[in-house]
PDB file of N, CA and C in Angstrom:
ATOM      1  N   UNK A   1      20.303  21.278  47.537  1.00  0.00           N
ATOM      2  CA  UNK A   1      19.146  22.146  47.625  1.00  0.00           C
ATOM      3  C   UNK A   1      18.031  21.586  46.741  1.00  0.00           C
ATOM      4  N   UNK A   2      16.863  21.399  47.018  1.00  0.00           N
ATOM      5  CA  UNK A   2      15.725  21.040  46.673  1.00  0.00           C
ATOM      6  C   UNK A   2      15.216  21.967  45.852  1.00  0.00           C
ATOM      7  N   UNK A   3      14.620  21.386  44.480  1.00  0.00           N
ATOM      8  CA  UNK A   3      13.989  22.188  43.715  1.00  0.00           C
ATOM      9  C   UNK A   3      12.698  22.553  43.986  1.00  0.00           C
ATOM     10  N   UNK A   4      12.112  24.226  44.049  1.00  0.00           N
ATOM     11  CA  UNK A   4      11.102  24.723  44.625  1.00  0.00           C
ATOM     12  C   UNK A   4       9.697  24.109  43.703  1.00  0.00           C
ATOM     13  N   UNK A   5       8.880  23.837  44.441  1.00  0.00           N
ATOM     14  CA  UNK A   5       7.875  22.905  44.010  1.00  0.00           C
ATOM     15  C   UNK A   5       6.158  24.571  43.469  1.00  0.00           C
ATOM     16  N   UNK A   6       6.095  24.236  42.372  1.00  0.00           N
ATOM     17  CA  UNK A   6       5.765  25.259  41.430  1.00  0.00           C
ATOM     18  C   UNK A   6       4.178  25.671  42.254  1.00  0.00           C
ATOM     19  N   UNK A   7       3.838  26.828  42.338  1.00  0.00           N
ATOM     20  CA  UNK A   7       2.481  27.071  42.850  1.00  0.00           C
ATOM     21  C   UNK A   7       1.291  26.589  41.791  1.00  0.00           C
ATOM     22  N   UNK A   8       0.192  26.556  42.320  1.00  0.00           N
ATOM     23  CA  UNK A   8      -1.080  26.028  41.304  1.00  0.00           C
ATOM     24  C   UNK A   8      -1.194  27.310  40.003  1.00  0.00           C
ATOM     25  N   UNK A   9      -0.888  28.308  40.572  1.00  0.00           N
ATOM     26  CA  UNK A   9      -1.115  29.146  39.624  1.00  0.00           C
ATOM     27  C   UNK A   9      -0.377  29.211  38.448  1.00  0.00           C
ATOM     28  N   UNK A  10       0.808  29.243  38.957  1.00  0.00           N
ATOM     29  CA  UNK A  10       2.142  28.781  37.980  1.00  0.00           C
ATOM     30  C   UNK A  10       2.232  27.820  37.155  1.00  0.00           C
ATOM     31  N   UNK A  11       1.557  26.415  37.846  1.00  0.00           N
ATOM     32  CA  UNK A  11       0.964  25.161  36.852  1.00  0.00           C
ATOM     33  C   UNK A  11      -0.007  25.165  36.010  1.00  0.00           C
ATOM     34  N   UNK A  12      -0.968  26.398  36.626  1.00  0.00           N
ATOM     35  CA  UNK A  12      -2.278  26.686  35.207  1.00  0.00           C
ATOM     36  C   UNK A  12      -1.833  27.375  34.265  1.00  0.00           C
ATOM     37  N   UNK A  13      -1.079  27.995  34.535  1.00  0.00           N
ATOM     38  CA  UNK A  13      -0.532  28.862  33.241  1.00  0.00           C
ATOM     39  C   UNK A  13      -0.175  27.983  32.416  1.00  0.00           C
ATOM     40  N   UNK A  14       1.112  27.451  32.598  1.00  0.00           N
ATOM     41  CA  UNK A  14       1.864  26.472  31.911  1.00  0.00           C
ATOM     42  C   UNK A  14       1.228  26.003  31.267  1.00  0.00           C
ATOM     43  N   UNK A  15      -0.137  25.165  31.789  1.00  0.00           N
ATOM     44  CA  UNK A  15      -0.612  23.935  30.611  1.00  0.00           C
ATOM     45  C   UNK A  15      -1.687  24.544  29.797  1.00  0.00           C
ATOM     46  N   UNK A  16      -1.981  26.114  30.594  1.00  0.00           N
ATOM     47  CA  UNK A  16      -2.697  26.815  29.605  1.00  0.00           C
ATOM     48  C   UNK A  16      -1.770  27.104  28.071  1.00  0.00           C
ATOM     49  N   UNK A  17      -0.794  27.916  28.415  1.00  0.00           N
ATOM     50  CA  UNK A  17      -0.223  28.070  27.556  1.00  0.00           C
ATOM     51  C   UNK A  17      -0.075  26.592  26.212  1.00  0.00           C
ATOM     52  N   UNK A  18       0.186  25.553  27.000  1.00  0.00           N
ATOM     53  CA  UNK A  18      -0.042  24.422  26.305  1.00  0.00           C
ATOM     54  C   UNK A  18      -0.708  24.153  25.150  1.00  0.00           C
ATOM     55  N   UNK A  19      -1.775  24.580  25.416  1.00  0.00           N
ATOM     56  CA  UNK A  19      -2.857  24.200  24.720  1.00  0.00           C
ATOM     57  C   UNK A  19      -3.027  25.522  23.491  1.00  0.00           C
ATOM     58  N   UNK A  20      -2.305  26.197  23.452  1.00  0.00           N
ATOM     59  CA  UNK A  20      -2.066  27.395  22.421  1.00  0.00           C
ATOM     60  C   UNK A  20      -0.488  27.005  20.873  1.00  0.00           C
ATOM     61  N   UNK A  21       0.405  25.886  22.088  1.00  0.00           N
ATOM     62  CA  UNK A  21       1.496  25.816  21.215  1.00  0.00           C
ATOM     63  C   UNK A  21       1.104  24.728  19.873  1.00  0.00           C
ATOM     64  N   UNK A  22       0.322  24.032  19.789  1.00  0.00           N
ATOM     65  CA  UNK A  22      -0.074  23.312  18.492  1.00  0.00           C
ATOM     66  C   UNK A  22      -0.615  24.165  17.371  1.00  0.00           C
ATOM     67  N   UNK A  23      -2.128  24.684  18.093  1.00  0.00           N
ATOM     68  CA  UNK A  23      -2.318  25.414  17.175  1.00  0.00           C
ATOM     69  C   UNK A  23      -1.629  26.226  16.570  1.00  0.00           C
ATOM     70  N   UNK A  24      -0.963  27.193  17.168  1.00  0.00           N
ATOM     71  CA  UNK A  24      -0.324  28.726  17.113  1.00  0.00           C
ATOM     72  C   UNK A  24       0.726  28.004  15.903  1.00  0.00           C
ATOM     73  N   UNK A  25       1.628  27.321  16.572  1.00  0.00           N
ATOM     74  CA  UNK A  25       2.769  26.565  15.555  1.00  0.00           C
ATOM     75  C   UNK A  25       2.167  25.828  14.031  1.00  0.00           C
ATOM     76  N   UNK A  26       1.037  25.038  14.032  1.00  0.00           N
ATOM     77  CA  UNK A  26       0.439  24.987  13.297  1.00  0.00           C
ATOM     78  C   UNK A  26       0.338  26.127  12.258  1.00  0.00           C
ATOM     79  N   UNK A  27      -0.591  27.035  12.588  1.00  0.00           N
ATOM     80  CA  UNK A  27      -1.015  28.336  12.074  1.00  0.00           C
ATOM     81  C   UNK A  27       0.330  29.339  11.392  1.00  0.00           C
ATOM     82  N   UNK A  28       1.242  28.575  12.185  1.00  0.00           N
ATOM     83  CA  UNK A  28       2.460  29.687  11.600  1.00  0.00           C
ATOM     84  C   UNK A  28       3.247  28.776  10.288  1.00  0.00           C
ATOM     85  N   UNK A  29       3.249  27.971  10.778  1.00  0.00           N
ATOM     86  CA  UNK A  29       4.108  26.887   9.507  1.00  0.00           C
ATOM     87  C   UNK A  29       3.030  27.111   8.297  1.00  0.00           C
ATOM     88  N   UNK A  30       1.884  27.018   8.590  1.00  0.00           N
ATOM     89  CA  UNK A  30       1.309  26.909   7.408  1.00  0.00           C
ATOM     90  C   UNK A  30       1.646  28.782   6.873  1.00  0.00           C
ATOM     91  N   UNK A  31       1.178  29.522   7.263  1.00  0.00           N
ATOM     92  CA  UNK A  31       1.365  31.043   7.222  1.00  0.00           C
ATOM     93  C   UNK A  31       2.946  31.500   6.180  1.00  0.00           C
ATOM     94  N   UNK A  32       3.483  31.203   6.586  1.00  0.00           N
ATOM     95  CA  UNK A  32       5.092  30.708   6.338  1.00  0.00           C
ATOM     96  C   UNK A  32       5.097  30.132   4.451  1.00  0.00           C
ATOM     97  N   UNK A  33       4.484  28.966   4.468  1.00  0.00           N
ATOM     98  CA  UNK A  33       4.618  28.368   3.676  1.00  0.00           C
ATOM     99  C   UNK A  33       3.323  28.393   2.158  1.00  0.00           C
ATOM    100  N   UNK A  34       3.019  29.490   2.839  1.00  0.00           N
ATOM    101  CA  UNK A  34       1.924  30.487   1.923  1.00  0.00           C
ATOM    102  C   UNK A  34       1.962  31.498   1.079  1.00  0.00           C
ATOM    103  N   UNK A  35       3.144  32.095   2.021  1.00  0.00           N
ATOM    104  CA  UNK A  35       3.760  33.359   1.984  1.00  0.00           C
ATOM    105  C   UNK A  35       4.939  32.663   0.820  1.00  0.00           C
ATOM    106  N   UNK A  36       5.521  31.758   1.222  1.00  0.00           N
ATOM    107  CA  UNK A  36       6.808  31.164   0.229  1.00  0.00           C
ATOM    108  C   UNK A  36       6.124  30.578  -0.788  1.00  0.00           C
ATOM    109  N   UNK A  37       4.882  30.027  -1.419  1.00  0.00           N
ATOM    110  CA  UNK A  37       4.314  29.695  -2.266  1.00  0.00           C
ATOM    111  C   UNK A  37       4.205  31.033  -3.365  1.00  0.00           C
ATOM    112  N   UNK A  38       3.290  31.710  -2.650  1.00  0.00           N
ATOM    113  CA  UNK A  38       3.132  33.554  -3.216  1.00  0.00           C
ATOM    114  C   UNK A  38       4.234  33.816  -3.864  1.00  0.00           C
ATOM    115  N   UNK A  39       5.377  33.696  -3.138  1.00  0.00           N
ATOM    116  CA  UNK A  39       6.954  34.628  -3.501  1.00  0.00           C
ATOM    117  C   UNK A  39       7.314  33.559  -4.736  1.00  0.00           C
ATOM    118  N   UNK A  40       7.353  32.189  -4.916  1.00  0.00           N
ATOM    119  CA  UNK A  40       7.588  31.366  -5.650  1.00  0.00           C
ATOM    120  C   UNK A  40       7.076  30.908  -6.426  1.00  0.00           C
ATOM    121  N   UNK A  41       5.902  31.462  -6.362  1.00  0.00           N
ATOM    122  CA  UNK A  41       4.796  30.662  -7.661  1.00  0.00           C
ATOM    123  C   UNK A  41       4.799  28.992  -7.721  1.00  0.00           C
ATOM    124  N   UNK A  42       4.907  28.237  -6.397  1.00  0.00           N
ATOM    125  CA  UNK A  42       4.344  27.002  -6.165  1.00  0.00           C
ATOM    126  C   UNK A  42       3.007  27.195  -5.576  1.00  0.00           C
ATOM    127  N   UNK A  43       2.686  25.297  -5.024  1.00  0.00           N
ATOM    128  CA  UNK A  43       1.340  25.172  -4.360  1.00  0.00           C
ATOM    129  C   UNK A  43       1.837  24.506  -3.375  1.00  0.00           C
ATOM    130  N   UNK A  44       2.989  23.379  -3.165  1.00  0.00           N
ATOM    131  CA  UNK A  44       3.262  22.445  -2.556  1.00  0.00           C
ATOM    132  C   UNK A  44       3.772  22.998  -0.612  1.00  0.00           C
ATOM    133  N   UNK A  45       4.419  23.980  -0.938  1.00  0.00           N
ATOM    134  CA  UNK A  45       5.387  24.604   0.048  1.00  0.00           C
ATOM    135  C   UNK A  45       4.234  25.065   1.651  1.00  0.00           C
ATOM    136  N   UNK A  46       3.097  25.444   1.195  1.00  0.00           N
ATOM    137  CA  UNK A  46       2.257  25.398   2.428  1.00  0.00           C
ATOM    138  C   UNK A  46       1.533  23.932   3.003  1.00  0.00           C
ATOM    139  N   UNK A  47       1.654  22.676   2.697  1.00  0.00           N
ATOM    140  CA  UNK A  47       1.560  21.547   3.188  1.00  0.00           C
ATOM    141  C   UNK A  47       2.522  21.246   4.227  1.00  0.00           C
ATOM    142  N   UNK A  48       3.701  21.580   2.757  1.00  0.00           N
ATOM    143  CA  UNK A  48       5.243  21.058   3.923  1.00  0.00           C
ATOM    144  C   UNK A  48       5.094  21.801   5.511  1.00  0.00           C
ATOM    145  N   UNK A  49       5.269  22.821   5.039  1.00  0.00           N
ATOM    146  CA  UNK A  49       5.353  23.885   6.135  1.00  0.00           C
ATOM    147  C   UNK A  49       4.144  24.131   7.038  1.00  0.00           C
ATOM    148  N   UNK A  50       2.986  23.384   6.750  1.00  0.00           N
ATOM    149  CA  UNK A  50       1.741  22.942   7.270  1.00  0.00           C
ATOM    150  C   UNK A  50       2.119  21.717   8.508  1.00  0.00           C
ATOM    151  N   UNK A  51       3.135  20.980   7.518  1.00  0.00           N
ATOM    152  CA  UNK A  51       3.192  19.458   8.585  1.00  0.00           C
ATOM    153  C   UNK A  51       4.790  19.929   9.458  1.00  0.00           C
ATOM    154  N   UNK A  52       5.668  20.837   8.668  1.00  0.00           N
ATOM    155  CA  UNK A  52       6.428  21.216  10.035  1.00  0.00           C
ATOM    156  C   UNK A  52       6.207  21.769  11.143  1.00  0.00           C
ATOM    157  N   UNK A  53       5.163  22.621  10.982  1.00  0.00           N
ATOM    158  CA  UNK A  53       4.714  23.390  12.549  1.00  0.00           C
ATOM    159  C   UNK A  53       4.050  22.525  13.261  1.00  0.00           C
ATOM    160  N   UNK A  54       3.131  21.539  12.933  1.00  0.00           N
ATOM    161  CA  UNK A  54       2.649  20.226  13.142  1.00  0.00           C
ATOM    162  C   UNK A  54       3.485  19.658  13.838  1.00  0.00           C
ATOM    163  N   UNK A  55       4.633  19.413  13.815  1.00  0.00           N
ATOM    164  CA  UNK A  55       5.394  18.595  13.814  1.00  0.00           C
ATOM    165  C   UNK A  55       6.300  18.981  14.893  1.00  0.00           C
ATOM    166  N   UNK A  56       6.541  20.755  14.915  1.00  0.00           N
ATOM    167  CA  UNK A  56       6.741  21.517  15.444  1.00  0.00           C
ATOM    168  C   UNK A  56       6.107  21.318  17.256  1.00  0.00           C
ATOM    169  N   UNK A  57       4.642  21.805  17.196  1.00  0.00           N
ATOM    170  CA  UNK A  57       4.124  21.704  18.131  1.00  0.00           C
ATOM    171  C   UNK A  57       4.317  20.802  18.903  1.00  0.00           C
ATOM    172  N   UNK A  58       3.884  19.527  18.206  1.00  0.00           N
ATOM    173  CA  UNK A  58       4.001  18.053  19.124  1.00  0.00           C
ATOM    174  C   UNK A  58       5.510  17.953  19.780  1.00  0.00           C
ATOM    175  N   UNK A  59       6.219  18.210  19.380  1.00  0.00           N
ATOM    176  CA  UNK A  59       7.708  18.240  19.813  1.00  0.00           C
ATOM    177  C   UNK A  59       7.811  19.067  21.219  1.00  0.00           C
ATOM    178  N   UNK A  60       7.523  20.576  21.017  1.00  0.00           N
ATOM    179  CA  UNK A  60       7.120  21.490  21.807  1.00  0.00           C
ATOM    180  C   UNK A  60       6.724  20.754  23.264  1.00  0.00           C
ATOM    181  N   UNK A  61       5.339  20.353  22.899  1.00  0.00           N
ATOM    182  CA  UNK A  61       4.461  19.351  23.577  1.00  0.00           C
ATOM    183  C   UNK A  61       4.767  18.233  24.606  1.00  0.00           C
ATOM    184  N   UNK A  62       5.354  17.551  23.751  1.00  0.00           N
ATOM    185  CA  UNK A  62       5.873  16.791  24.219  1.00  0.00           C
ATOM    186  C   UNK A  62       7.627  16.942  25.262  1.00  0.00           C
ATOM    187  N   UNK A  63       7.868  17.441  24.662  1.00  0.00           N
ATOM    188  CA  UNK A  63       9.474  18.139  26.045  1.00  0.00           C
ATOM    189  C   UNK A  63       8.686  18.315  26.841  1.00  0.00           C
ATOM    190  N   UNK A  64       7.572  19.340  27.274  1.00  0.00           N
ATOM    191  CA  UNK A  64       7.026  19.782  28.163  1.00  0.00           C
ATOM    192  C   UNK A  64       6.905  18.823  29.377  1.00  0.00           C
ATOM    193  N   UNK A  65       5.740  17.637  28.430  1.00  0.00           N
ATOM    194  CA  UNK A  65       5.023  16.479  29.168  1.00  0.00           C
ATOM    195  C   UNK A  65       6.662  15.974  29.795  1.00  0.00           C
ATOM    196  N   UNK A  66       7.236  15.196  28.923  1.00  0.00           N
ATOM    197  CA  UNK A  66       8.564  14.873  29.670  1.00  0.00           C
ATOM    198  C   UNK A  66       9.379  15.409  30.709  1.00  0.00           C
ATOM    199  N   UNK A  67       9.456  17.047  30.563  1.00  0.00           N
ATOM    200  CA  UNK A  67      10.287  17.926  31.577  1.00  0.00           C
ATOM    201  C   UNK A  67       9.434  18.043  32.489  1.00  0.00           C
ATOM    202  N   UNK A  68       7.877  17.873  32.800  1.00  0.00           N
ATOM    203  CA  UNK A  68       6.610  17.891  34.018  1.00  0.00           C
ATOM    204  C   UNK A  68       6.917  16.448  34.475  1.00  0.00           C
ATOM    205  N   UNK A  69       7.101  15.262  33.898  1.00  0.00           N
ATOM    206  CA  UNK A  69       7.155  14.193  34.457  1.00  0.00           C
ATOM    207  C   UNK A  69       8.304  13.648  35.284  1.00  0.00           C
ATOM    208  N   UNK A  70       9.528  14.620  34.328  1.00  0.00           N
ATOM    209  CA  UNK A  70      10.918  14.562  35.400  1.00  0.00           C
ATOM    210  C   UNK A  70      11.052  14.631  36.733  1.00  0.00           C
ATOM    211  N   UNK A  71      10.105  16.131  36.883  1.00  0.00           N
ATOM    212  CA  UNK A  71      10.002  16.567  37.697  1.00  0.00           C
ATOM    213  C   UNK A  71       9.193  16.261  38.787  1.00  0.00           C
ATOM    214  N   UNK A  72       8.491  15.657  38.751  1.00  0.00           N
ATOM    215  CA  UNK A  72       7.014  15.096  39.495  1.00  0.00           C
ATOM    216  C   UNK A  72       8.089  13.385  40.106  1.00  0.00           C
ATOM    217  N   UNK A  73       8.648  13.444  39.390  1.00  0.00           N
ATOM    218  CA  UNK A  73       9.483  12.026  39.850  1.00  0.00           C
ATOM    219  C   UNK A  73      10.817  12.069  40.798  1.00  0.00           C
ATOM    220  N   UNK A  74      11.325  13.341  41.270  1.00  0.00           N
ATOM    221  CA  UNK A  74      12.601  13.730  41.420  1.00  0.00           C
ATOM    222  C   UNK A  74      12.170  14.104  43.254  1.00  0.00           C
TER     223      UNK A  74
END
């Protein structure tokens, strides 16, 4: 059985959504690591947690691009 081939609408979403997972992940790692600075009385802990959501996203990102390209090839 053939995998059902996604409507346009269904594809705008998707890469809309896209374009929300860097920032958003971004915004939260750092958020995160602000909040654990506060509770801890450091400075360092919102960088880290700055470059994991960073790090985060692109990952995100990237499966995506890979699991769209699988698919476009199959």
């Amino acid at each position: 059985m053939a995998p059902r081939k996604k409507t346009l609408a269904a594809q705008a979403a998707e890469y809309s959504s896209l374009a929300l997972v860097l920032p958003i992940s971004t915004f939260v790692g750092y958020g995160i690591g602000y909040w654990l600075d506060k509770q801890f009385g450091t400075s360092w802990l919102s960088i880290l947690f700055l470059i994991l959501g960073s790090v985060a996203g692109f990952v995100a990102l990237i499966r995506q691009i890979l699991r769209d390209s699988r698919d476009d090839g199959a």
